[in-house]
C-alpha atoms as a PDB file:
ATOM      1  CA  UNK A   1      -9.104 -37.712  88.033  1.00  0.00           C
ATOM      2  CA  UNK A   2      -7.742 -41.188  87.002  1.00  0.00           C
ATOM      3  CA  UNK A   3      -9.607 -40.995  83.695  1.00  0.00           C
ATOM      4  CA  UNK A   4      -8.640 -37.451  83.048  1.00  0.00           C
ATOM      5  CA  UNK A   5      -5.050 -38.558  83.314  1.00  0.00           C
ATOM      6  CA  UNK A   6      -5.554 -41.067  81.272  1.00  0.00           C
ATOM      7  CA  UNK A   7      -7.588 -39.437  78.323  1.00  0.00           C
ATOM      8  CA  UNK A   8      -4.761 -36.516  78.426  1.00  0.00           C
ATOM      9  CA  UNK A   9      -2.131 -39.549  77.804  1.00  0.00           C
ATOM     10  CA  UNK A  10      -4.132 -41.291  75.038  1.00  0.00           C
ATOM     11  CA  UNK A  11      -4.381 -37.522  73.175  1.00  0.00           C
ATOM     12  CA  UNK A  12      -0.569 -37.276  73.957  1.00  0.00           C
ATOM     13  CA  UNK A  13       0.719 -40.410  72.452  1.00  0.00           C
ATOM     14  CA  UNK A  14      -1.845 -40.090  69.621  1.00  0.00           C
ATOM     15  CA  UNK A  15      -0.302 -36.234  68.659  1.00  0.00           C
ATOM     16  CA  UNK A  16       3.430 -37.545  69.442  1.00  0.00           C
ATOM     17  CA  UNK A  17       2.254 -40.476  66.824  1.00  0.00           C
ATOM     18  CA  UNK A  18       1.063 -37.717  64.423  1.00  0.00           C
ATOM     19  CA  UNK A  19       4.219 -35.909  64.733  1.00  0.00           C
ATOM     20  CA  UNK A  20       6.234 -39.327  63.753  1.00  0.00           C
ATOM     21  CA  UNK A  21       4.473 -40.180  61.169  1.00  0.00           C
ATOM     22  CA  UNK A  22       4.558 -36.580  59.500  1.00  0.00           C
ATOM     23  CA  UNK A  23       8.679 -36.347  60.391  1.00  0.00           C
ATOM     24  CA  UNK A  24       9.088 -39.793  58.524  1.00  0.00           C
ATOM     25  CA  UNK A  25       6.955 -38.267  55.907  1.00  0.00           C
ATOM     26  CA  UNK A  26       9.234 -35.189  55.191  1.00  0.00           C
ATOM     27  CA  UNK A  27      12.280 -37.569  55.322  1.00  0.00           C
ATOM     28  CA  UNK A  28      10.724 -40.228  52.680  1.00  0.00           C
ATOM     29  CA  UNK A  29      10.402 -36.628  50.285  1.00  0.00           C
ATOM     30  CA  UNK A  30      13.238 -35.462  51.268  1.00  0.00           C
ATOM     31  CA  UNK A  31      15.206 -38.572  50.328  1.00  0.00           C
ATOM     32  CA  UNK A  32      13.849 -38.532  46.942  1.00  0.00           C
ATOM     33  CA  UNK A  33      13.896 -35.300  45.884  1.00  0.00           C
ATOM     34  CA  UNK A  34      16.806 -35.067  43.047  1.00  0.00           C
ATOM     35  CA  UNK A  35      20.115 -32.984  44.593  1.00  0.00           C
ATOM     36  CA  UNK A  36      19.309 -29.941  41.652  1.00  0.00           C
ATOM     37  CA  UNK A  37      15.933 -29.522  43.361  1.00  0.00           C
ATOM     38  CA  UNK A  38      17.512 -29.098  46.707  1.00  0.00           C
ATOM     39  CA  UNK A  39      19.875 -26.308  45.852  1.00  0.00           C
ATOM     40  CA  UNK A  40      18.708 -22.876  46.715  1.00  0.00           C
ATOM     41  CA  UNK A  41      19.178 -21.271  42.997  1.00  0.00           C
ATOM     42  CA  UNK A  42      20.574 -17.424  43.161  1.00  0.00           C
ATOM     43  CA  UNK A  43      19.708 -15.445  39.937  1.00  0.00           C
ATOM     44  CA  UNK A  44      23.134 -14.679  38.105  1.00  0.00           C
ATOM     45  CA  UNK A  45      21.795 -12.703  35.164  1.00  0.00           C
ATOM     46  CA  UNK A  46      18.202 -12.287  32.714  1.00  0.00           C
ATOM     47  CA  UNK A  47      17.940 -11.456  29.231  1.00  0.00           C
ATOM     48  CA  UNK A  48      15.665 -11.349  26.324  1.00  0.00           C
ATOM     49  CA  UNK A  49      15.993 -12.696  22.575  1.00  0.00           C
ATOM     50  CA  UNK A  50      14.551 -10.574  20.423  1.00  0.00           C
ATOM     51  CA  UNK A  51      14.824 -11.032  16.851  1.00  0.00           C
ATOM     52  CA  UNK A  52      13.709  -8.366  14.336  1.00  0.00           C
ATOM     53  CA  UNK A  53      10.433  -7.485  15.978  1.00  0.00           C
ATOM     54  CA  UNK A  54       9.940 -10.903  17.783  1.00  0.00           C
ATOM     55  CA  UNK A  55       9.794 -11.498  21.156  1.00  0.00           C
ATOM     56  CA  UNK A  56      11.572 -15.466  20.924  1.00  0.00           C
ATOM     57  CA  UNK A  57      12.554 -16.104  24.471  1.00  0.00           C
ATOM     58  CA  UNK A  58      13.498 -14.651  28.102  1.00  0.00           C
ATOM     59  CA  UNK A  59      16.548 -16.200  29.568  1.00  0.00           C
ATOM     60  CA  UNK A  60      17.881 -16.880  33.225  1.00  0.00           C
ATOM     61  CA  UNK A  61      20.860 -18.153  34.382  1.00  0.00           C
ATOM     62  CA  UNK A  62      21.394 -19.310  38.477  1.00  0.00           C
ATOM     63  CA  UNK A  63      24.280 -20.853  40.283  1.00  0.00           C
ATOM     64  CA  UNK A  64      24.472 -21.459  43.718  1.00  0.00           C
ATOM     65  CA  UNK A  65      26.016 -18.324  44.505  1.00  0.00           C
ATOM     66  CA  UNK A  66      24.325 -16.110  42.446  1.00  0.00           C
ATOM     67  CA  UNK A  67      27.865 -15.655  39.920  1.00  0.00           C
ATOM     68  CA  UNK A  68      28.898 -17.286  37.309  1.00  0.00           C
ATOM     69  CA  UNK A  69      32.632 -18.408  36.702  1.00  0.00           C
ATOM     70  CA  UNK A  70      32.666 -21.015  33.628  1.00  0.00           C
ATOM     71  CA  UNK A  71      30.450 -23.912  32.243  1.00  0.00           C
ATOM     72  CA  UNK A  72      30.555 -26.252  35.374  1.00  0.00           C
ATOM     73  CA  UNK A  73      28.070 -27.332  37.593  1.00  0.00           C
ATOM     74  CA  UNK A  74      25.902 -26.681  39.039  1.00  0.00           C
ATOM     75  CA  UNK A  75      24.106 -24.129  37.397  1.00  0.00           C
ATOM     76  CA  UNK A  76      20.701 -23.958  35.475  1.00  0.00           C
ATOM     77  CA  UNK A  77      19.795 -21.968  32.334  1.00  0.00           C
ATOM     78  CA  UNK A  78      15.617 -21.426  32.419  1.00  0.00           C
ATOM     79  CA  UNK A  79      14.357 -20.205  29.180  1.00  0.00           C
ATOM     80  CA  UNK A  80      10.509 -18.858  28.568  1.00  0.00           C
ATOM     81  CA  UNK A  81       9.461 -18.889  25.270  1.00  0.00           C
ATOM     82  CA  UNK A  82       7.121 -15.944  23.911  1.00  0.00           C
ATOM     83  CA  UNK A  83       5.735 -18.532  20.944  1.00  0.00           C
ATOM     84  CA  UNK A  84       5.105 -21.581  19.643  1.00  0.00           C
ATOM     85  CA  UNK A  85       8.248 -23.082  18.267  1.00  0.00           C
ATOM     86  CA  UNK A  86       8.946 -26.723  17.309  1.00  0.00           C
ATOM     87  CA  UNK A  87      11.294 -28.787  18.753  1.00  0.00           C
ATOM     88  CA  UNK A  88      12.925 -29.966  15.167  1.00  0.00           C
ATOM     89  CA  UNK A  89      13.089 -26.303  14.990  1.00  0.00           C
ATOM     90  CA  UNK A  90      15.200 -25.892  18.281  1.00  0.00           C
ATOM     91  CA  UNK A  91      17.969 -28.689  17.155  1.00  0.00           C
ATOM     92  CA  UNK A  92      18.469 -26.910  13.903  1.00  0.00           C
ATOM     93  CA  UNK A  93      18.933 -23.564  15.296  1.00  0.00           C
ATOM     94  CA  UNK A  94      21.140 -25.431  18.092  1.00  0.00           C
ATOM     95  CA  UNK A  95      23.635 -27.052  15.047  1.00  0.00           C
ATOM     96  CA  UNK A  96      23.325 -23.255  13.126  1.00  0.00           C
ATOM     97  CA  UNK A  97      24.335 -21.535  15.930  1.00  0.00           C
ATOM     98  CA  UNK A  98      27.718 -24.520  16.587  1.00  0.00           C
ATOM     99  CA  UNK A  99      28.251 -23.577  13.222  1.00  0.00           C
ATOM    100  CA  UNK A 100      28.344 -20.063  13.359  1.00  0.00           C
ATOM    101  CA  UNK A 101      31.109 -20.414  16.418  1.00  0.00           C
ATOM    102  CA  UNK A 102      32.763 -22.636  14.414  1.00  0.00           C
ATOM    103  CA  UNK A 103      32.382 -25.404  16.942  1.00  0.00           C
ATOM    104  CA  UNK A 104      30.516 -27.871  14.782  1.00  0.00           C
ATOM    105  CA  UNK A 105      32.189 -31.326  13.957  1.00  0.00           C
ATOM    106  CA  UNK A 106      30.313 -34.468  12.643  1.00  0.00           C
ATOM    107  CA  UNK A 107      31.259 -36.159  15.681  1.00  0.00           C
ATOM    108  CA  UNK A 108      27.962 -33.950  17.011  1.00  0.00           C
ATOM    109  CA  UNK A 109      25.451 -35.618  14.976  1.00  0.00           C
ATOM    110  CA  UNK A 110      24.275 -38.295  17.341  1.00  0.00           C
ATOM    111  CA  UNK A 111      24.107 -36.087  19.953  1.00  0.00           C
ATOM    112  CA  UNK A 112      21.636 -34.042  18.025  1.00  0.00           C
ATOM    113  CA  UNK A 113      19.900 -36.399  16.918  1.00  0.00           C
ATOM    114  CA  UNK A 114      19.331 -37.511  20.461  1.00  0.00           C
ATOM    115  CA  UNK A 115      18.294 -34.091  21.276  1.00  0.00           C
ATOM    116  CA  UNK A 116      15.876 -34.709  18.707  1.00  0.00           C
ATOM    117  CA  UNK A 117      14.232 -37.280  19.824  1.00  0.00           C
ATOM    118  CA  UNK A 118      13.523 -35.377  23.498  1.00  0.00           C
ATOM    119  CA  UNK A 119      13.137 -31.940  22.731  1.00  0.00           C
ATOM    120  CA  UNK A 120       9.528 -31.256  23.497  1.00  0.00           C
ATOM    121  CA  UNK A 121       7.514 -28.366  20.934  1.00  0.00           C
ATOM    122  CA  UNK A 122       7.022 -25.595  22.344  1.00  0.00           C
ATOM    123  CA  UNK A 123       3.770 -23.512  22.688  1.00  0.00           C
ATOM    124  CA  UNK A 124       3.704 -20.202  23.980  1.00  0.00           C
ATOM    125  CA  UNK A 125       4.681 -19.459  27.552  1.00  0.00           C
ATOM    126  CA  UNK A 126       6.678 -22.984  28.002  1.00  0.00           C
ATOM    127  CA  UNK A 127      10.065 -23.215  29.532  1.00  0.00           C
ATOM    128  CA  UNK A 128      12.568 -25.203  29.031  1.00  0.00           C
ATOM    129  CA  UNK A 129      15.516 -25.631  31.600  1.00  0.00           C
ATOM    130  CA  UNK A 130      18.829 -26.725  31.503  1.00  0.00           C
ATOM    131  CA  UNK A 131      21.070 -27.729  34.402  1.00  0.00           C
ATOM    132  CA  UNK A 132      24.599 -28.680  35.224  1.00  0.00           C
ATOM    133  CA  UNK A 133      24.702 -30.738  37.653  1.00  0.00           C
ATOM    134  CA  UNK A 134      28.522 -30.854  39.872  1.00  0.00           C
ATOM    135  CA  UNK A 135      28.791 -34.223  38.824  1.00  0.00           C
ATOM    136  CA  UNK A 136      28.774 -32.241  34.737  1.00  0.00           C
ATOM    137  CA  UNK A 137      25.177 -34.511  33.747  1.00  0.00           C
ATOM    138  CA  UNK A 138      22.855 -32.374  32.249  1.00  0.00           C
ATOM    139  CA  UNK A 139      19.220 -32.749  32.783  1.00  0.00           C
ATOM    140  CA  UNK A 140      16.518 -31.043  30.726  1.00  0.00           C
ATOM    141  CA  UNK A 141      12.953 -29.968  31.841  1.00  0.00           C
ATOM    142  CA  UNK A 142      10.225 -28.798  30.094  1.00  0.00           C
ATOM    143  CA  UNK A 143       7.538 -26.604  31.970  1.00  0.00           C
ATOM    144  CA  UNK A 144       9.387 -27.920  35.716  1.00  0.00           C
ATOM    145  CA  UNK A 145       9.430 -31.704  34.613  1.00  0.00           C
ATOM    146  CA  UNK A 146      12.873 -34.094  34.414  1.00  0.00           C
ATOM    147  CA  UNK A 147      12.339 -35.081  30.343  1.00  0.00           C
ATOM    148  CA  UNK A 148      15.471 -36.037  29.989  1.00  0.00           C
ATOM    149  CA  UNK A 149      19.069 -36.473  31.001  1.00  0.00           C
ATOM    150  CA  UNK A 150      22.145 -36.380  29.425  1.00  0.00           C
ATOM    151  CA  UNK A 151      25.279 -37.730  30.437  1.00  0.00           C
ATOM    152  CA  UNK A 152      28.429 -35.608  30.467  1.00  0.00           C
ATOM    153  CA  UNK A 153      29.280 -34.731  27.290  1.00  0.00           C
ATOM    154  CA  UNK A 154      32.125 -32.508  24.895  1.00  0.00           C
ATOM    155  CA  UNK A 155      28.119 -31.540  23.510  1.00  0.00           C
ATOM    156  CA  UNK A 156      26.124 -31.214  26.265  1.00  0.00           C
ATOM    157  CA  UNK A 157      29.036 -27.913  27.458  1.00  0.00           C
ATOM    158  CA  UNK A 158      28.904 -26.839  23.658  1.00  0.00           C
ATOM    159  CA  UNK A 159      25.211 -26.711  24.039  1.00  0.00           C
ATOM    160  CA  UNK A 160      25.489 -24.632  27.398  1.00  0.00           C
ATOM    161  CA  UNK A 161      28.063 -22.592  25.662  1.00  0.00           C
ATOM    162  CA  UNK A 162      25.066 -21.302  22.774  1.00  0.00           C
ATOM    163  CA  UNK A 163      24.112 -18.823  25.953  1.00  0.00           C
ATOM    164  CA  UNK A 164      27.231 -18.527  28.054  1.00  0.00           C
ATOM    165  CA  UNK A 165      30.134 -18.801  26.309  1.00  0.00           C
ATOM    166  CA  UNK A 166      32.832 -15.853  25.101  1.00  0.00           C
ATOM    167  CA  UNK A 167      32.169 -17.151  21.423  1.00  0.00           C
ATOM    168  CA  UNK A 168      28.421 -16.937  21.167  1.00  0.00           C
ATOM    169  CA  UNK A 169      26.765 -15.541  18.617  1.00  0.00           C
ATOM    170  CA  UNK A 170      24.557 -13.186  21.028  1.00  0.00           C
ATOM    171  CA  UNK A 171      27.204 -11.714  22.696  1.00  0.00           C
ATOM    172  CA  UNK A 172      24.816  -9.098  24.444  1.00  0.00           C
ATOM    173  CA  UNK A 173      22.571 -11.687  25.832  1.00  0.00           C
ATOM    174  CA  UNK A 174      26.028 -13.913  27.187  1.00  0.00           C
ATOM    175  CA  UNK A 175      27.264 -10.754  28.894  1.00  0.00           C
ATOM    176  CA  UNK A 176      23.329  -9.967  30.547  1.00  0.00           C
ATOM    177  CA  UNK A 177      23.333 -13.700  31.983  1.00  0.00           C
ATOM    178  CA  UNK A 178      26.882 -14.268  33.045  1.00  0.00           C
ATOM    179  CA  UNK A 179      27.334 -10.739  34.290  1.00  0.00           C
ATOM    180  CA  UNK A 180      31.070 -10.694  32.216  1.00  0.00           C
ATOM    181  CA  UNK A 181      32.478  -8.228  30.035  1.00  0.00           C
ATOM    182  CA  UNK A 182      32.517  -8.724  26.008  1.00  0.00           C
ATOM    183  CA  UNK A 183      35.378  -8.159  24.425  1.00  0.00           C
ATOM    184  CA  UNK A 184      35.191  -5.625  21.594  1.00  0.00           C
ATOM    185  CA  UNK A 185      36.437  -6.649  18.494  1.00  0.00           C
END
């Protein structure tokens, strides 16, 4: 009987070990994980770019509760892309299309050109994300890895404001991600 007690307590305080060491486990990840990754994302809005006949990209747009009231964090833009583009190709179209709201100034050249240097190219089926974070840094992922972030910027919400802003050129696609009414001109 003795030993049976015994052997029971030995299996006991080996489990209740077990169960420590896996608790301090989830902690240690949990610690580390990056506040964005914690935040249960609620879908806001989806829409496709199509140009002419092409397929370019699907867009989504999350916040945290699932509406969207202004550029401010947090909230995450995820784009798929239907083809292979490259990422020169992306910072050019992101400068044409500040031009075309008529919110380009000089001032924006280094920030493109450090957009440059980080934008990944993109092959077929790739995403790139964009979030907001509440603290207004934006961090960039391409296919669900951190490749970059940027720090608060007068940019970084012009670049946000490309998909999600009153003025952009796709008015359409702004009002199927934010959910808001375009005004007719």
């Amino acid at each position: 009987m003795f030993k049976t007690i015994c052997s029971s307590l030995i299996i006991l305080a080996f489990l209740a070990f077990q169960n420590l060491s896996f608790a301090a486990t989830i902690n240690a990840e949990t610690e580390d994980t990056p506040a964005y990754k914690k935040i249960k994302w609620l879908n806001v809005g989806k829409a496709k770019l199509e140009i002419l006949f092409f397929d370019i990209y699907k867009a989504q747009l999350y916040t945290e509760d699932g509406t969207f009231s202004g550029i401010k964090g947090p909230l995450k833009l995820h784009l798929t892309y239907y083809l292979d583009i490259d990422g020169e190709e992306l910072v050019d179209e992101t400068k044409n299309q500040w031009q075309e709201m008529g919110i380009y100034d000089v001032a924006d050249k280094p920030w493109l050109e450090q957009l440059r240097l980080v934008f990944p190219d993109i092959k077929e089926d790739d995403s790139l994300t964009l979030i907001l974070d509440k603290n207004s840094q934006g961090l960039l992922e391409h296919n669900n890895k951190l490749i970059h972030v940027f720090e608060g910027s007068e940019q970084l919400s012009k670049f946000f404001s490309i998909w999600l802003s009153k003025d952009s050129t796709r008015p359409e696609l702004m009002r199927k991600l934010t959910k808001t009414a375009v005004a007719k001109n």
